[in-house]
N, C-alpha and C. Protein backbone atom coordinates (compact mmCIF):
# COMPACT_ATOMS: atom_id res chain seq x y z
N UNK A 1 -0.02 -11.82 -0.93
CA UNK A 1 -0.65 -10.69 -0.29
C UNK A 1 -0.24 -10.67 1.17
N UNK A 2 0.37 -9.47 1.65
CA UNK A 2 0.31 -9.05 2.93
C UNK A 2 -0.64 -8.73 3.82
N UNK A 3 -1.00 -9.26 4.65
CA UNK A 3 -2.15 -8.81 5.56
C UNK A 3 -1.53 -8.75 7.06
N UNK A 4 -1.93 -7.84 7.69
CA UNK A 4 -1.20 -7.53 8.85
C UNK A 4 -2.02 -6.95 9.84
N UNK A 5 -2.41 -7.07 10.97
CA UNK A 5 -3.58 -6.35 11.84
C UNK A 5 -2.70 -5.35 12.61
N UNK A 6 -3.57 -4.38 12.73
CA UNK A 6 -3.10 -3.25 12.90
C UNK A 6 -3.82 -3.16 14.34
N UNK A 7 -3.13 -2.50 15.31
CA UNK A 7 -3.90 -2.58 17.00
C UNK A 7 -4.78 -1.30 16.99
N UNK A 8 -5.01 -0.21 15.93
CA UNK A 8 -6.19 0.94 16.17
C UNK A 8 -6.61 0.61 15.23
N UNK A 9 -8.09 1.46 15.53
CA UNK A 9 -9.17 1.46 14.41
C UNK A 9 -8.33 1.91 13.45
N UNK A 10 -9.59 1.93 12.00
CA UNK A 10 -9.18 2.36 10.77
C UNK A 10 -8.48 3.67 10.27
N UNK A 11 -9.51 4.76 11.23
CA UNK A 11 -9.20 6.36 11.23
C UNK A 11 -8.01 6.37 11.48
N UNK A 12 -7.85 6.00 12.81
CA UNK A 12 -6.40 5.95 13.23
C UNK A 12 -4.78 5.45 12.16
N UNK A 13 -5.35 4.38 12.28
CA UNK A 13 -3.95 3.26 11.20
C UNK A 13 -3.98 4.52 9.84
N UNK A 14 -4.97 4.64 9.32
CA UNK A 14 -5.22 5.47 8.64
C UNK A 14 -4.12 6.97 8.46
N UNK A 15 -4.58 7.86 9.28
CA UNK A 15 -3.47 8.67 10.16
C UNK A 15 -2.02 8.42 10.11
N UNK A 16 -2.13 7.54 11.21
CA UNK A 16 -0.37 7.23 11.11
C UNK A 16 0.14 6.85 10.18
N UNK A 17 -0.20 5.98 8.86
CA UNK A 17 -0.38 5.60 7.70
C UNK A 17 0.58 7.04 6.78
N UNK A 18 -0.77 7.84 6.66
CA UNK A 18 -0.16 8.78 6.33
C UNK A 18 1.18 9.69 6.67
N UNK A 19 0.90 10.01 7.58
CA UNK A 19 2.47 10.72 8.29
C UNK A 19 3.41 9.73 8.10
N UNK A 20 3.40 7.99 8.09
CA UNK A 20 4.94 7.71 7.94
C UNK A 20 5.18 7.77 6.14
N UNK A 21 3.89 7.70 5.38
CA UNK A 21 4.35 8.15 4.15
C UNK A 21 4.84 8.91 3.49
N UNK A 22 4.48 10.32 4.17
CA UNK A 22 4.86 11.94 4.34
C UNK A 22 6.36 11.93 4.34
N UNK A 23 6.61 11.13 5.69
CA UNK A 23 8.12 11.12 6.51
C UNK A 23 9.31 10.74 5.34
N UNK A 24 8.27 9.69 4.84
CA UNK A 24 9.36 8.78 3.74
C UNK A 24 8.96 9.12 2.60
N UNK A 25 9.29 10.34 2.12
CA UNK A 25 9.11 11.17 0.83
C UNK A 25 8.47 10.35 -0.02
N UNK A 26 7.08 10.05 0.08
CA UNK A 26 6.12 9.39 -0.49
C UNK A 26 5.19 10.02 -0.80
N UNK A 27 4.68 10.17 -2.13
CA UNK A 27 3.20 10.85 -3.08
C UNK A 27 2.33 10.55 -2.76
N UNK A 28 1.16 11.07 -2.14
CA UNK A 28 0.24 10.45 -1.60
C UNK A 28 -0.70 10.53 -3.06
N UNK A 29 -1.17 10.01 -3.80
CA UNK A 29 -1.78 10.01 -4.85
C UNK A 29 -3.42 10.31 -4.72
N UNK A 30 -3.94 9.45 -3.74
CA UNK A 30 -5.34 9.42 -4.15
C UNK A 30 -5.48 8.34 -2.37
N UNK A 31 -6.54 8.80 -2.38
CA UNK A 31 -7.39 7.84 -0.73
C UNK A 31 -9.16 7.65 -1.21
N UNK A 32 -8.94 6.26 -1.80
CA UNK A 32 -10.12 5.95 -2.12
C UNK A 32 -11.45 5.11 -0.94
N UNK A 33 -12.24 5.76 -0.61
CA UNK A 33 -12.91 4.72 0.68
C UNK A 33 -14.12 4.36 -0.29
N UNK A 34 -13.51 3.40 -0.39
CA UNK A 34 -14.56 2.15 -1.01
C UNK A 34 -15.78 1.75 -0.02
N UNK A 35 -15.73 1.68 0.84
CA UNK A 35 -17.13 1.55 2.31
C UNK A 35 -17.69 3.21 1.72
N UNK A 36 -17.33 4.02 1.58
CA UNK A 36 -18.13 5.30 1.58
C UNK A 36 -18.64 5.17 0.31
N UNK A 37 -17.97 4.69 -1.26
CA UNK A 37 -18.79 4.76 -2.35
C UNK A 37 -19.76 3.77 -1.91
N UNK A 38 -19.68 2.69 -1.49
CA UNK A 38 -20.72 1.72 -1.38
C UNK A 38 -21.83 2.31 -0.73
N UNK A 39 -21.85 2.91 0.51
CA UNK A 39 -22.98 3.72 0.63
C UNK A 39 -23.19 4.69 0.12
N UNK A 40 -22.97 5.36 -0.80
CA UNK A 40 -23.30 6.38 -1.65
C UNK A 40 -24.40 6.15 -2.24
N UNK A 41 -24.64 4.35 -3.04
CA UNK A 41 -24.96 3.48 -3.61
C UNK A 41 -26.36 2.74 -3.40
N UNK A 42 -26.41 2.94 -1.27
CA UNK A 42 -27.17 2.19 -0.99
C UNK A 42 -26.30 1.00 -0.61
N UNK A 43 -25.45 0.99 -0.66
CA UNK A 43 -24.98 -0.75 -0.09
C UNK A 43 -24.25 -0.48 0.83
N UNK A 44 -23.81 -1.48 1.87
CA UNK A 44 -22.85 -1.72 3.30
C UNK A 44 -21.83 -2.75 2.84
N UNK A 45 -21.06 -2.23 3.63
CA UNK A 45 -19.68 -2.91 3.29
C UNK A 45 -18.87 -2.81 4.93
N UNK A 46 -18.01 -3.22 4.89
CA UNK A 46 -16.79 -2.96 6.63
C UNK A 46 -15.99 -1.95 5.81
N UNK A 47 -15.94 -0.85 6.87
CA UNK A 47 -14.67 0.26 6.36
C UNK A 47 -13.77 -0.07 5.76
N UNK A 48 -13.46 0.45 4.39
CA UNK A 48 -12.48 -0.07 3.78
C UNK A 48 -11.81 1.11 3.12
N UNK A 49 -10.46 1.02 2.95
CA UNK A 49 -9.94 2.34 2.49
C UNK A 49 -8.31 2.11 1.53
N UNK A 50 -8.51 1.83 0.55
CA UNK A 50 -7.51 1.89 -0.50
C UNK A 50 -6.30 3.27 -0.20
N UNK A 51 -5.32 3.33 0.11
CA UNK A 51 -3.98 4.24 -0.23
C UNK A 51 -3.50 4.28 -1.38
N UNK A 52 -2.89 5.08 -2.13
CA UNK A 52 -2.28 5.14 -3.56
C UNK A 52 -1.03 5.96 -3.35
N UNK A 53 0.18 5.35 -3.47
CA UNK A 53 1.35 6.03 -3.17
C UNK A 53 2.42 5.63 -3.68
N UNK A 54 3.31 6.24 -3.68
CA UNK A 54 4.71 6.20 -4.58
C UNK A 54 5.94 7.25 -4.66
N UNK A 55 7.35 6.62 -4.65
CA UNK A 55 7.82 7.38 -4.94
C UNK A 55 8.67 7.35 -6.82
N UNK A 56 8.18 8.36 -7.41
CA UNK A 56 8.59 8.55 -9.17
C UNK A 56 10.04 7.99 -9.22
N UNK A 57 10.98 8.55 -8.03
CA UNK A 57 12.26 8.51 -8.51
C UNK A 57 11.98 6.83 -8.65
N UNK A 58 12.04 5.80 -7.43
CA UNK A 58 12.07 4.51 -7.43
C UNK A 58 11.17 3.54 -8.58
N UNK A 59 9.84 4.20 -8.45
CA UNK A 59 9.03 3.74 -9.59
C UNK A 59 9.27 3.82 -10.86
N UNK A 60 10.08 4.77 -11.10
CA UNK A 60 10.92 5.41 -12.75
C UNK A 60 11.76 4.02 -12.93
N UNK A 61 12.47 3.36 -11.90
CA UNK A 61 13.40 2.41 -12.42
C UNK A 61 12.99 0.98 -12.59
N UNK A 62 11.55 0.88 -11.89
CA UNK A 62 10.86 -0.24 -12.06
C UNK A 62 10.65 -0.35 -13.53
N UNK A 63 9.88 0.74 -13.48
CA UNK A 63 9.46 0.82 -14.95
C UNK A 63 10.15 0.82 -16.26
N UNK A 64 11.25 1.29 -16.10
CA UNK A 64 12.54 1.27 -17.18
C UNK A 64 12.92 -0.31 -16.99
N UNK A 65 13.15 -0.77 -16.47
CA UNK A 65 13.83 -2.57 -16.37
C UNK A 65 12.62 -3.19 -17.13
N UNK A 66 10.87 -3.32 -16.50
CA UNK A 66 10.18 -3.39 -17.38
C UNK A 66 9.11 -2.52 -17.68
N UNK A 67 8.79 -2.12 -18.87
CA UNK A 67 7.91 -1.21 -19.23
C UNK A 67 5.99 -1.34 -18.35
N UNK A 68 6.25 -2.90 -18.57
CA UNK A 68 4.55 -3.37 -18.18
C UNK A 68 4.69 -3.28 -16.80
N UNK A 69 5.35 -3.08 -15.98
CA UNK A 69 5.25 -2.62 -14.48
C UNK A 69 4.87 -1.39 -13.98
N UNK A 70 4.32 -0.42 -15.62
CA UNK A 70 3.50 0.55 -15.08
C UNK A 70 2.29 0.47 -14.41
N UNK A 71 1.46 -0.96 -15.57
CA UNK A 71 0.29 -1.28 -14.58
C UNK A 71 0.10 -1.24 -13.04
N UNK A 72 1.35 -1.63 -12.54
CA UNK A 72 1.18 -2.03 -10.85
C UNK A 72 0.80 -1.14 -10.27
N UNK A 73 1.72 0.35 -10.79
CA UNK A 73 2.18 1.94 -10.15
C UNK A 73 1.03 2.59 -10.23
N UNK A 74 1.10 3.33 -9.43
CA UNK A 74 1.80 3.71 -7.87
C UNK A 74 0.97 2.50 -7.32
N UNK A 75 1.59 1.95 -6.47
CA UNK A 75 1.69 1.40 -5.39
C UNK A 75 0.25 1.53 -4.34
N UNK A 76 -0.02 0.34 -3.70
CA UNK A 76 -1.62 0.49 -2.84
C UNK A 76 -0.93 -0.27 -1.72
N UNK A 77 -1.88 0.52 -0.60
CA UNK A 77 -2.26 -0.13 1.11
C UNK A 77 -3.84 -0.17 0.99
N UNK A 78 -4.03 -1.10 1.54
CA UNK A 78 -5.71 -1.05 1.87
C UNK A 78 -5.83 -1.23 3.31
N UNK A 79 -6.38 -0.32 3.43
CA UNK A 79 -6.85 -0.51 5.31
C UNK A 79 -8.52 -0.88 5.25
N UNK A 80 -8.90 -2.17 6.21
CA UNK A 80 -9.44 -2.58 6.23
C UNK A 80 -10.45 -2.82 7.57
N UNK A 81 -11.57 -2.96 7.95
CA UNK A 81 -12.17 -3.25 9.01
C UNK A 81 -12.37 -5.29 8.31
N UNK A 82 -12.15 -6.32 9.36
CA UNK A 82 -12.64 -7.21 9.21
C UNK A 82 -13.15 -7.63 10.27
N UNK A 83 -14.18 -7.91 10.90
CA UNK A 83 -14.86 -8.10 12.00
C UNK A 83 -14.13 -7.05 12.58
N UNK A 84 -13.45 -7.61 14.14
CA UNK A 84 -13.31 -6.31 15.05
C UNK A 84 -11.78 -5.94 14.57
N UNK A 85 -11.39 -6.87 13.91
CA UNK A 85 -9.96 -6.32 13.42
C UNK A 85 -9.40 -5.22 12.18
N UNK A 86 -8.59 -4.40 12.28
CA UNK A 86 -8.43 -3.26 11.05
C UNK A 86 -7.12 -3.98 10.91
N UNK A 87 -7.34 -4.36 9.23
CA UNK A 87 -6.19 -4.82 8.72
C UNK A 87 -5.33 -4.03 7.56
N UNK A 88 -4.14 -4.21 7.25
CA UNK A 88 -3.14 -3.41 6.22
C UNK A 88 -3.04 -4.47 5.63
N UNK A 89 -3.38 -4.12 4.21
CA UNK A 89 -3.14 -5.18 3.07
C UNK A 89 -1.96 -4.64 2.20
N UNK A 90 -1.15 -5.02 1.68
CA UNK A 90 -0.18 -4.79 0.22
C UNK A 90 0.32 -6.29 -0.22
N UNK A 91 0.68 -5.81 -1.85
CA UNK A 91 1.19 -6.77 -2.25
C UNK A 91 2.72 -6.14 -2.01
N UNK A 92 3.41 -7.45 -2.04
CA UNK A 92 5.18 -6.68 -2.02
C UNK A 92 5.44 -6.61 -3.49
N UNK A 93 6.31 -5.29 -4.33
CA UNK A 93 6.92 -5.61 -5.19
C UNK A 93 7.10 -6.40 -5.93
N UNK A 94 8.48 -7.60 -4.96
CA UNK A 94 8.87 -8.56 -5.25
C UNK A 94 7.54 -9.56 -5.78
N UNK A 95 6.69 -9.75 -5.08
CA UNK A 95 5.47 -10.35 -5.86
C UNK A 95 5.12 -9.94 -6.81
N UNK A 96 5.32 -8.31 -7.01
CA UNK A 96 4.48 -7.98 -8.10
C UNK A 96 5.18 -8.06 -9.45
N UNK A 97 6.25 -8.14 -9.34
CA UNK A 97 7.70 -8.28 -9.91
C UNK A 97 7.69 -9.34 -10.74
N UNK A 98 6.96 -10.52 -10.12
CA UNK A 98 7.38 -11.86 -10.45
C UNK A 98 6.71 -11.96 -11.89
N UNK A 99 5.64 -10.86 -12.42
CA UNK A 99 4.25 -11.42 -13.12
C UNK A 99 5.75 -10.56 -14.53
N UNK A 100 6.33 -9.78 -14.54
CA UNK A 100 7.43 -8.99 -15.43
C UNK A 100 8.86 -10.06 -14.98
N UNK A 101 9.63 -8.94 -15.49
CA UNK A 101 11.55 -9.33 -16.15
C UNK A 101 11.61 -9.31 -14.22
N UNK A 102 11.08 -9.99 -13.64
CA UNK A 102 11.92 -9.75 -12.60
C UNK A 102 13.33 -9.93 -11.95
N UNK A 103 14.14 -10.80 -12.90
CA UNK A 103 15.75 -10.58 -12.83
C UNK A 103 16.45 -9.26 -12.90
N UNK A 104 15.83 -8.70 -13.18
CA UNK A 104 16.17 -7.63 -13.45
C UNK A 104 16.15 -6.26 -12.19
N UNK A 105 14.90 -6.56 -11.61
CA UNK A 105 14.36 -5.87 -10.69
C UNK A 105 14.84 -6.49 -8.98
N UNK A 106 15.62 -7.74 -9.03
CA UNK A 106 15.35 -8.36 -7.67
C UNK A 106 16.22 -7.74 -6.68
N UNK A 107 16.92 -6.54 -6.47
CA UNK A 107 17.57 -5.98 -5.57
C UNK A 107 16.91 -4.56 -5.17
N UNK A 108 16.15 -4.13 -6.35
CA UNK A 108 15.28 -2.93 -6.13
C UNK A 108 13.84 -3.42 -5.87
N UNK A 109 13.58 -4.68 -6.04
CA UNK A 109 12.52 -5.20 -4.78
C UNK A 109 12.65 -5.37 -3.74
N UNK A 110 13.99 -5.90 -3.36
CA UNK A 110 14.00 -6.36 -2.05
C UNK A 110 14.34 -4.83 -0.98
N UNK A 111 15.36 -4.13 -1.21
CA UNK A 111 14.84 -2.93 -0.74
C UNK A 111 13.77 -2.36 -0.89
N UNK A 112 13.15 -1.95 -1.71
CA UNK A 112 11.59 -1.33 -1.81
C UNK A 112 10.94 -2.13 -0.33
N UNK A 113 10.93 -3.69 -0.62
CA UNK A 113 9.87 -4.03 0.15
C UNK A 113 10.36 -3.88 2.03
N UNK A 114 11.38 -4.15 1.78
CA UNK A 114 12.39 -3.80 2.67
C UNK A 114 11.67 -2.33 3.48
N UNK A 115 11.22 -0.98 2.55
CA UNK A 115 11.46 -0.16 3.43
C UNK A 115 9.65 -0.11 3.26
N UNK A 116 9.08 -0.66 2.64
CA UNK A 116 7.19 -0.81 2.96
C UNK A 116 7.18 -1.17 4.21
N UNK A 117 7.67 -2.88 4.62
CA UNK A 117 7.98 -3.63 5.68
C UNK A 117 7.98 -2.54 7.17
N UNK A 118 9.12 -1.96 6.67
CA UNK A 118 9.17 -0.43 7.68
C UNK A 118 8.38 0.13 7.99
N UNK A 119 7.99 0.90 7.32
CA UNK A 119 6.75 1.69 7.24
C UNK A 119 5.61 1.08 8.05
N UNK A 120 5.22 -0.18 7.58
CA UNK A 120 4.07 -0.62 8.33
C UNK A 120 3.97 -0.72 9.56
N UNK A 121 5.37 -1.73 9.93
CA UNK A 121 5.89 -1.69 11.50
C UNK A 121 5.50 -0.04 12.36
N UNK A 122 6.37 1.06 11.32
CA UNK A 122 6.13 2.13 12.09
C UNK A 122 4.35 2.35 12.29
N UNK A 123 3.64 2.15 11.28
CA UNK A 123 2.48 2.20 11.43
C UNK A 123 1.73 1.91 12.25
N UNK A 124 1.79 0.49 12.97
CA UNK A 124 1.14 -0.32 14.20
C UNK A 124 1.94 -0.42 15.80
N UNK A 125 2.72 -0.08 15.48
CA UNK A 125 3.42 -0.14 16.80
C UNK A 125 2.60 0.32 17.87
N UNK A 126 2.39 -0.25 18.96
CA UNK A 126 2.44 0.30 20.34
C UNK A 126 3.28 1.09 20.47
């Protein structure tokens, strides 16, 4: 698991989050805030906010090498409040890779994660 602190609040990381996914012809699927169902509920939690994203063309070839790597898809960021810090969580690919045929997959992991890696950077930067 990747964990990475991000220097703005959640809203924010959040935000930029989005637009570099936009940028990098990425599906935004679904934005689940798990802190908001919890109070829906009655319960407290630290802001927490699941991403769901992907791109079909790249994910199409995961999935063709192995079939059971649909489970993974599409793809998650979790932005996180932990004490005063907002963190970006993902698993890489290549990790996720490992649980399937990952011989198969290990050059279209390492780019994939390659351009997440990116993304995030663009995400937190000063």
């Amino acid at each position: 698991m990747m964990i990475i602190k991000s220097p703005y609040e959640i809203n924010e990381t959040l935000g930029r989050l989005l637009k570099v996914l936009v940028e990098h012809d990425m599906t935004i699927f679904s934005i689940i805030d798990h802190s908001g169902g919890a109070a829906q509920v009655g319960l407290s939690m630290p802001d927490t906010k699941l991403i769901i994203f992907g791109n079909p063309k790249v994910g199409t070839d995961l999935m063709l090498a192995d079939p059971n790597f649909s489970i993974e898809l599409p793809l998650k960021i979790v932005l996180r409040k932990n004490n005063d810090d907002t963190e970006v969580l993902y698993q890489t690919v290549t990790e996720l890779a490992m649980r399937y045929n990952g011989t198969k997959l290990n050059d279209s992991n390492r780019n994939i994660d390659k351009v997440i890696e990116n993304m995030i950077e663009k995400v937190i930067i000063k």
